[in-house]
Structure formats: structure tokens, C-alpha cells
C-alpha atoms as a PDB file:
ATOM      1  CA  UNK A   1      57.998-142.508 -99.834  1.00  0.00           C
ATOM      2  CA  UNK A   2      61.370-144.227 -99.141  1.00  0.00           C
ATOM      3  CA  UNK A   3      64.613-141.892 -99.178  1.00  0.00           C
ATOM      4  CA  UNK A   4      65.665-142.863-102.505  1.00  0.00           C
ATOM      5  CA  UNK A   5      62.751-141.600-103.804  1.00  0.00           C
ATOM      6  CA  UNK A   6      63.130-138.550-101.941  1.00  0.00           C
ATOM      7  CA  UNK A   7      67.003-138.475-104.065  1.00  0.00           C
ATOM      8  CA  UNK A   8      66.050-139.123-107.256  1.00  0.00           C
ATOM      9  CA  UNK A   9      63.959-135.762-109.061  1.00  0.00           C
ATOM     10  CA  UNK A  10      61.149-136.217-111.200  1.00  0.00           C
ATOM     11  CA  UNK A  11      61.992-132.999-112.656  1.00  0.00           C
ATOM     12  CA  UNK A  12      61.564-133.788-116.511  1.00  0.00           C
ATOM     13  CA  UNK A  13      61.001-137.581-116.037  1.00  0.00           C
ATOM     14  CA  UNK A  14      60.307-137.070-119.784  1.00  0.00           C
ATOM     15  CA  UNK A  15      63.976-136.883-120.295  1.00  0.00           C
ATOM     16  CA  UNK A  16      65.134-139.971-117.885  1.00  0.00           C
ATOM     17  CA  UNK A  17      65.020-143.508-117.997  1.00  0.00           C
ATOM     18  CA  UNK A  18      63.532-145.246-114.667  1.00  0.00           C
ATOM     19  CA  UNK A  19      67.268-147.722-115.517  1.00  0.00           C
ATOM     20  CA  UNK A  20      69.356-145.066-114.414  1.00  0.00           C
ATOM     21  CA  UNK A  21      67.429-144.217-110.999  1.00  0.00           C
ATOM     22  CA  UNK A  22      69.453-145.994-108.942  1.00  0.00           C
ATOM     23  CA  UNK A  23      73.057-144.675-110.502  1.00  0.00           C
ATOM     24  CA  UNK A  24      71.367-141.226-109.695  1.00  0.00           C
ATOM     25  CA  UNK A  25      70.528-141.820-106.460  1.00  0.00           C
ATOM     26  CA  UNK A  26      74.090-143.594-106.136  1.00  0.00           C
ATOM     27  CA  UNK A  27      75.706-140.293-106.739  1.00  0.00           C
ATOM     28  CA  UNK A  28      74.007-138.945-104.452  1.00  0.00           C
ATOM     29  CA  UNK A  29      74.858-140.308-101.892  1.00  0.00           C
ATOM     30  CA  UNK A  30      78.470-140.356-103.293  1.00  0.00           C
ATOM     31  CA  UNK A  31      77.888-136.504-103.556  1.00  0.00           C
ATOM     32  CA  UNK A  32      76.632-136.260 -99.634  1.00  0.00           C
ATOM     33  CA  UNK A  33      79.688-139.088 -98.265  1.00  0.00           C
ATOM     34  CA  UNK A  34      82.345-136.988 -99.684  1.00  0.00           C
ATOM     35  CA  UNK A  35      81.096-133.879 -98.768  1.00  0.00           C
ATOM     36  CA  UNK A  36      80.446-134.983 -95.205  1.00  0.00           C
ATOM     37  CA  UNK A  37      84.227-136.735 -95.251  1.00  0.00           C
ATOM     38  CA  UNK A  38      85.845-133.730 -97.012  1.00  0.00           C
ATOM     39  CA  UNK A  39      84.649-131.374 -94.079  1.00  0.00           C
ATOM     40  CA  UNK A  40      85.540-133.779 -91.279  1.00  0.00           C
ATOM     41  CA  UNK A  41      88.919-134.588 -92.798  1.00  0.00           C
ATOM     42  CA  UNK A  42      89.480-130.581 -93.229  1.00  0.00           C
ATOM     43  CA  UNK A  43      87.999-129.971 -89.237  1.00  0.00           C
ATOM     44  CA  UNK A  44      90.221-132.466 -88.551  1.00  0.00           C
ATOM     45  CA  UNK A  45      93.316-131.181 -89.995  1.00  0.00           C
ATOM     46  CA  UNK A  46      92.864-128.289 -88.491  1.00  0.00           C
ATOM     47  CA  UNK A  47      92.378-129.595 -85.144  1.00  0.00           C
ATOM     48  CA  UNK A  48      95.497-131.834 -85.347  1.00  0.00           C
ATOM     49  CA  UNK A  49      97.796-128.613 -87.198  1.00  0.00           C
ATOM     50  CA  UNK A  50      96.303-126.626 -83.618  1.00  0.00           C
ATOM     51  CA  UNK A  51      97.335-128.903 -81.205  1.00  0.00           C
ATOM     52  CA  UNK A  52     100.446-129.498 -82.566  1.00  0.00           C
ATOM     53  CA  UNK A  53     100.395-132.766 -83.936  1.00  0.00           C
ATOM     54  CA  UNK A  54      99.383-132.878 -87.653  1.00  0.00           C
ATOM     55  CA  UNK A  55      98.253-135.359 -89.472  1.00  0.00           C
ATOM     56  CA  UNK A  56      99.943-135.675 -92.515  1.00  0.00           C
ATOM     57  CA  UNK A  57      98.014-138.529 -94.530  1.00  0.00           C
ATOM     58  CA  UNK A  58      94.678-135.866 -94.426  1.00  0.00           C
ATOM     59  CA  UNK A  59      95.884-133.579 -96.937  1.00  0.00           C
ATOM     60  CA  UNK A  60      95.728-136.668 -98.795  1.00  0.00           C
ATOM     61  CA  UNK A  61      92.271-137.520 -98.066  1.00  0.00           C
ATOM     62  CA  UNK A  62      90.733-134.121 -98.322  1.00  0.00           C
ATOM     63  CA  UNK A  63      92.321-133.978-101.947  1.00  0.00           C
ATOM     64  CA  UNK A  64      90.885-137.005-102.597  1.00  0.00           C
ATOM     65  CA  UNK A  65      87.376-136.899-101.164  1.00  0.00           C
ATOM     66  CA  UNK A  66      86.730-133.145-102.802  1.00  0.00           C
ATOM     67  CA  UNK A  67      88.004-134.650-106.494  1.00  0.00           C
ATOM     68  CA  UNK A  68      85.813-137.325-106.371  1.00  0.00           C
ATOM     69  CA  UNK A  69      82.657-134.837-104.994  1.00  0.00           C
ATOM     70  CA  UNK A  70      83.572-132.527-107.748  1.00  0.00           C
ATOM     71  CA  UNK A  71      83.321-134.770-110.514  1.00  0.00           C
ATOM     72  CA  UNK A  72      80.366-137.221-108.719  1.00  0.00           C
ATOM     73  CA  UNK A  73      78.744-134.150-108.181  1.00  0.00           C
ATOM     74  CA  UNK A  74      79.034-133.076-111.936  1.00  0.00           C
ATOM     75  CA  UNK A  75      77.604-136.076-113.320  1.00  0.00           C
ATOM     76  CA  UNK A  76      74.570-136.125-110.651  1.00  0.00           C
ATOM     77  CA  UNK A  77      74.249-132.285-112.364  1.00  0.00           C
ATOM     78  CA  UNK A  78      73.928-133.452-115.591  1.00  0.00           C
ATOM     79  CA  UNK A  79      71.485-136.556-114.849  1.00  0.00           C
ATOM     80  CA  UNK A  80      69.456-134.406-112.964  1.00  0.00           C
ATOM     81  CA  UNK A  81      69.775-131.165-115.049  1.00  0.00           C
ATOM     82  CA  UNK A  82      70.835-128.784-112.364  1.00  0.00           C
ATOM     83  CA  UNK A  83      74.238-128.040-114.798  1.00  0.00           C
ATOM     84  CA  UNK A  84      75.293-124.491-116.072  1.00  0.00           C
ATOM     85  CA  UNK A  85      73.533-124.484-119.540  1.00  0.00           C
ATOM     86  CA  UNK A  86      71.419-122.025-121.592  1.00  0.00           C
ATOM     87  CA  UNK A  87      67.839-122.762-119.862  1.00  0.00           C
ATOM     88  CA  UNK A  88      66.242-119.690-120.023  1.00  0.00           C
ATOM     89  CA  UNK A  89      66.789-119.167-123.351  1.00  0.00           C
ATOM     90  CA  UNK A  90      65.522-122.939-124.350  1.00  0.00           C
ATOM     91  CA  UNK A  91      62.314-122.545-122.084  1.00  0.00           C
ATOM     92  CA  UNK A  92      61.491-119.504-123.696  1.00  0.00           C
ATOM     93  CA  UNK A  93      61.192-121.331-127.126  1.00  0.00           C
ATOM     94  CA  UNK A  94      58.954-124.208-128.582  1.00  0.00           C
ATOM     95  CA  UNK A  95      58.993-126.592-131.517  1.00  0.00           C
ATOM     96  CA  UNK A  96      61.849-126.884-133.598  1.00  0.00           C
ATOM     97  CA  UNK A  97      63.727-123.387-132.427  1.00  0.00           C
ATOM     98  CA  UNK A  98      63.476-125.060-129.157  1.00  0.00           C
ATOM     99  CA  UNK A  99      64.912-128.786-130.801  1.00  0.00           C
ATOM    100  CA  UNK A 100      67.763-127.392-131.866  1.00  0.00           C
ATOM    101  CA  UNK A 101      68.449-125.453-129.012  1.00  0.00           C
ATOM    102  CA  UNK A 102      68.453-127.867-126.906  1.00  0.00           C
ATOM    103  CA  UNK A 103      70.160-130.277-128.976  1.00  0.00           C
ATOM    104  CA  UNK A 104      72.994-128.059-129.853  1.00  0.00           C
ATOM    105  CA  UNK A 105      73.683-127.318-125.418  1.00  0.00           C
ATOM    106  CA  UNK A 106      73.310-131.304-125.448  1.00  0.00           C
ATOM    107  CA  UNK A 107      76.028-131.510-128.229  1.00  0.00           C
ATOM    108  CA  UNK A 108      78.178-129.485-126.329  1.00  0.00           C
ATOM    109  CA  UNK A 109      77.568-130.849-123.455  1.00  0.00           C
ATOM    110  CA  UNK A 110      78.320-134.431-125.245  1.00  0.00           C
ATOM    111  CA  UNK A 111      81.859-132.928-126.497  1.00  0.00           C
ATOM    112  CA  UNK A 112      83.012-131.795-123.061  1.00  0.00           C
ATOM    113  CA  UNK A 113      82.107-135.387-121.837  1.00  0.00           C
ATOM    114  CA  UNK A 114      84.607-136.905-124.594  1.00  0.00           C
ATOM    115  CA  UNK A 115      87.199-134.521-123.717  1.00  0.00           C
ATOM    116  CA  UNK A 116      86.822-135.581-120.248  1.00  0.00           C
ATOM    117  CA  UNK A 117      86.737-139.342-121.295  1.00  0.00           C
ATOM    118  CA  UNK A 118      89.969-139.212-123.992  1.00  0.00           C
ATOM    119  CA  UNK A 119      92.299-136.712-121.872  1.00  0.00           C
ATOM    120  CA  UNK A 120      91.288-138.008-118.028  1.00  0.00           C
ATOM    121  CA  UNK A 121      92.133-141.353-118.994  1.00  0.00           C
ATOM    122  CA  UNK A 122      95.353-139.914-120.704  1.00  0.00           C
ATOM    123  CA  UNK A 123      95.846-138.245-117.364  1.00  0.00           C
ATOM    124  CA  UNK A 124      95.248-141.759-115.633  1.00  0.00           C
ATOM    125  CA  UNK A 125      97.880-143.685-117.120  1.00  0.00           C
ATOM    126  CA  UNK A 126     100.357-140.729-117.071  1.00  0.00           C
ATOM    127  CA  UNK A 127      99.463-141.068-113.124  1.00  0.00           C
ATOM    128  CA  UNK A 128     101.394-144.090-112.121  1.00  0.00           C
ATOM    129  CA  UNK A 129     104.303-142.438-112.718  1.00  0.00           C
ATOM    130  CA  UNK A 130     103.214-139.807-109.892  1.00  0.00           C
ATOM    131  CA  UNK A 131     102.976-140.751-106.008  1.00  0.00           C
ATOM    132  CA  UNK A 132     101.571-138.856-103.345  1.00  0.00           C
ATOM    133  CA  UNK A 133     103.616-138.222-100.485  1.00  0.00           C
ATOM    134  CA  UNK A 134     103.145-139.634 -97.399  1.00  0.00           C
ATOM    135  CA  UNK A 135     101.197-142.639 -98.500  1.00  0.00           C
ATOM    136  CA  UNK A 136     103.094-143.288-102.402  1.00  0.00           C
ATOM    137  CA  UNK A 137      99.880-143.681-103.606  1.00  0.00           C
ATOM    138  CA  UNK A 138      99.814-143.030-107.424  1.00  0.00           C
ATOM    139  CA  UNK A 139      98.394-139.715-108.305  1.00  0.00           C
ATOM    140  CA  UNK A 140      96.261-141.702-111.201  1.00  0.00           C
ATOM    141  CA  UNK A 141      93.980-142.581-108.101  1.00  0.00           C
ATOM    142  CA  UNK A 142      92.985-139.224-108.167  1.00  0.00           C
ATOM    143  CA  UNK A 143      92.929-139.107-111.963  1.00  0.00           C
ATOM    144  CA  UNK A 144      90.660-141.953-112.455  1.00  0.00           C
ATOM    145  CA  UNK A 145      87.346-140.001-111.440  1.00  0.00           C
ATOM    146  CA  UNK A 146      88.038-138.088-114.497  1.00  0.00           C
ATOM    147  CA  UNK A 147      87.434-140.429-117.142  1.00  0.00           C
ATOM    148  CA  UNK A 148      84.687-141.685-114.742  1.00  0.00           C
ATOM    149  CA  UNK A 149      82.943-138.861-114.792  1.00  0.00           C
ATOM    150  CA  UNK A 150      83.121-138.073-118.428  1.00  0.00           C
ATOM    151  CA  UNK A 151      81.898-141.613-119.281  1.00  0.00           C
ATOM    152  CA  UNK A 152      78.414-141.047-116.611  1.00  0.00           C
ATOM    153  CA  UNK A 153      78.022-137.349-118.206  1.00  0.00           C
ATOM    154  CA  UNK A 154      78.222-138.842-121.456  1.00  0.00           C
ATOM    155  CA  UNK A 155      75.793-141.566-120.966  1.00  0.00           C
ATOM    156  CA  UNK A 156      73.117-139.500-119.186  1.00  0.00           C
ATOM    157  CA  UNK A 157      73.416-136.711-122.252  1.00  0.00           C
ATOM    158  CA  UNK A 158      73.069-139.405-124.596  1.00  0.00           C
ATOM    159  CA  UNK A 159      69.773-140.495-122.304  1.00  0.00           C
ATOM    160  CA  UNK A 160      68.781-136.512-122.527  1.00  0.00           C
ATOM    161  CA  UNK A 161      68.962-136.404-126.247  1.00  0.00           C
ATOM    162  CA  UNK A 162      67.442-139.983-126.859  1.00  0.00           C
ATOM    163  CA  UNK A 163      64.117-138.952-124.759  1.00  0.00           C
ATOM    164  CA  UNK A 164      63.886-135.549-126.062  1.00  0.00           C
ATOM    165  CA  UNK A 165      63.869-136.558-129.446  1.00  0.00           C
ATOM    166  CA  UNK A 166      61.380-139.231-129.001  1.00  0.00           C
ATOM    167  CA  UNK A 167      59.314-137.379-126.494  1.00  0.00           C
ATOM    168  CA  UNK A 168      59.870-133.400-126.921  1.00  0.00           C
ATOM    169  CA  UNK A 169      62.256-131.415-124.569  1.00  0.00           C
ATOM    170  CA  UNK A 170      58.862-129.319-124.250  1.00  0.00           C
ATOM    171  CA  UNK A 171      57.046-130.634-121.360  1.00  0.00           C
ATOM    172  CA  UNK A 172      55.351-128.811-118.197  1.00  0.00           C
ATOM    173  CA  UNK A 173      56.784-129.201-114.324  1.00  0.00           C
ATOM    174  CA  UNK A 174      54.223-130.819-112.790  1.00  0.00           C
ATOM    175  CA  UNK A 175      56.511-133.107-110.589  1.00  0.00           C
ATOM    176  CA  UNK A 176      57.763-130.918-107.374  1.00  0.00           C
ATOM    177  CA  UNK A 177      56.062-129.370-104.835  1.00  0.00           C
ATOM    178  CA  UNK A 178      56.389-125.556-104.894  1.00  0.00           C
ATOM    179  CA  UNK A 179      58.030-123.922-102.050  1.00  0.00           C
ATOM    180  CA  UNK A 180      55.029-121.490-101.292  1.00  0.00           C
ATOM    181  CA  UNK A 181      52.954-124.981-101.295  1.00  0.00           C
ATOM    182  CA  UNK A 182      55.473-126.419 -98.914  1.00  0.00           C
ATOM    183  CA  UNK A 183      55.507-123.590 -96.425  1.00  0.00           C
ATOM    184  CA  UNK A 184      52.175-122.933 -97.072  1.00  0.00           C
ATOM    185  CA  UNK A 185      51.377-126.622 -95.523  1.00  0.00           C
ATOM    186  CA  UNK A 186      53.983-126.370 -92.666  1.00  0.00           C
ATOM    187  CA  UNK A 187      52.680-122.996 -91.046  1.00  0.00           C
ATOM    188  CA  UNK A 188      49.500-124.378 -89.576  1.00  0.00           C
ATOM    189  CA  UNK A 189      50.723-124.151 -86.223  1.00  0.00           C
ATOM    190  CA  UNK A 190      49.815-125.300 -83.017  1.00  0.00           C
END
């Protein structure tokens, strides 16, 4: 199994198209890098403000690295459906009660994603007019993972909604591994 099969769930494959795979497991990675960079650049700044001689341009970094997580991060959420939404309740349900549900949190879901598309790319072009100090970098490089994000959280709802019509939201796990069969296999022992 190569890693990026190891980064991209099954987890309702019913819901996913194979196409977007690789954007997943792109985020990922995104999602890991600027995790990895934000807590470097933060150890780092704090080793620098310690001895004495900070480092200015890592405030800058560390801003920059945890926006970019946040919103990479929130788009990996919604492709794999790890986000905040009303799960239990929709499990619970089947047919059309559980259609609608479903469809209605996906709705929502959608509307946040234009919100984020129409007023982070009003953000974005109100950011050249902003510079970060030390670098003058305009502040719209920060903004611009906004709109990003909205347009990836859009596109993988819309990929939600598409397969669930055709397909049924309604399908057993049968894809991971359950912990207790996991730990079950790793406690043989010597």
C-alpha cells in the first residue's frame, strides 16, 4: 500500500470521486507541512526571543503557515467528512428523512463555502492595500487561502451531494480497520 493510499480514506467512497484523490491527499500533506513549519517557526521564535536575538520575519511566517493549515485543513475536513455537522442525527435515519437531512447540512455547508468564496476574495483585493511589517508583503497573501478554501469546500460538497443523490448517503463502513482489530493484531508479542 503506498503512503498516499494510506492519506486518502475510503470512508464513504460512495460519496467521492477517485478524480479528486490526489487533491485530497495534496492537502494532506499541505495540512502535515504547515503544521510541522508552524511549530518549528513558533520553537524557533521562542528560542531566538530567549537568547536575545529575535527574529522578526517569524511572526510573519507562523501567521502565515497556521492560515493556510487552518483553511487547507478545512477543506481536507470537508472532502474527507471529518467536519462539524449533524452526523448522529443523519445516521440515525434512512430513506428520504435521511435525503433531506443530509442534503439540507450539505446546503449549508454549500452556503458557507460561497460566503467564503464572495467575501475572501473581497478580503483579497482589499489586501494590497495592507503590508506586513518587516517584509511589506501584502496582507492579501494571507487573504488569498480564503477564497481558496471556499472554492475546494465548495467543489467537494458539490461532489458529496452529486454521489449521494445518485448513490444514497445510506451506505455501511466497511472500509477501515477497527481499532480493537488493529490492536487486536499488534499484541501478539514476542
Amino acid at each position: 500500500m503506498a503512503i498516499a493510499d494510506k492519506l486518502v480514506l475510503n470512508r464513504q467512497r460512495h460519496l467521492k470521486w477517485r478524480v479528486f484523490d490526489k487533491l485530497e491527499m495534496g492537502l494532506m500533506i499541505i495540512c502535515g507541512l504547515t503544521l510541522f513549519g508552524f511549530s518549528l517557526s513558533v520553537s524557533f521564535d521562542i528560542l531566538t526571543r530567549t537568547i536575545g536575538h529575535p527574529w522578526l520575519w517569524l511572526q510573519e511566517v507562523t501567521s502565515t503557515l497556521f492560515i493556510y493549515g487552518i483553511f487547507a485543513g478545512t477543506a481536507a475536513a470537508t472532502r474527507r467528512n471529518d467536519h462539524l455537522y449533524l452526523t448522529a442525527f443523519a445516521e440515525a435515519m434512512h430513506g428520504t428523512p435521511r435525503l433531506v437531512i443530509e442534503l439540507a447540512t450539505r446546503l449549508v455547508v454549500l452556503a458557507v463555502a460561497g460566503c467564503l468564496i464572495y467575501f475572501g476574495y473581497l478580503n483579497f483585493l482589499r489586501g494590497f492595500g495592507s503590508f506586513r511589517l518587516p517584509s511589506n508583503t501584502p496582507i492579501a497573501s494571507l487573504y488569498a487561502a480564503i477564497p481558496i478554501s471556499g472554492v475546494l469546500i465548495a467543489l467537494f460538497t458539490i461532489e458529496q451531494i452529486v454521489n449521494g443523490c445518485r448513490n444514497g448517503f445510506d451506505h455501511p463502513q466497511t472500509d477501515e480497520p477497527s481499532a480493537a482489530s488493529i490492536g487486536a493484531a499488534g499484541d501478539r508479542g514476542p
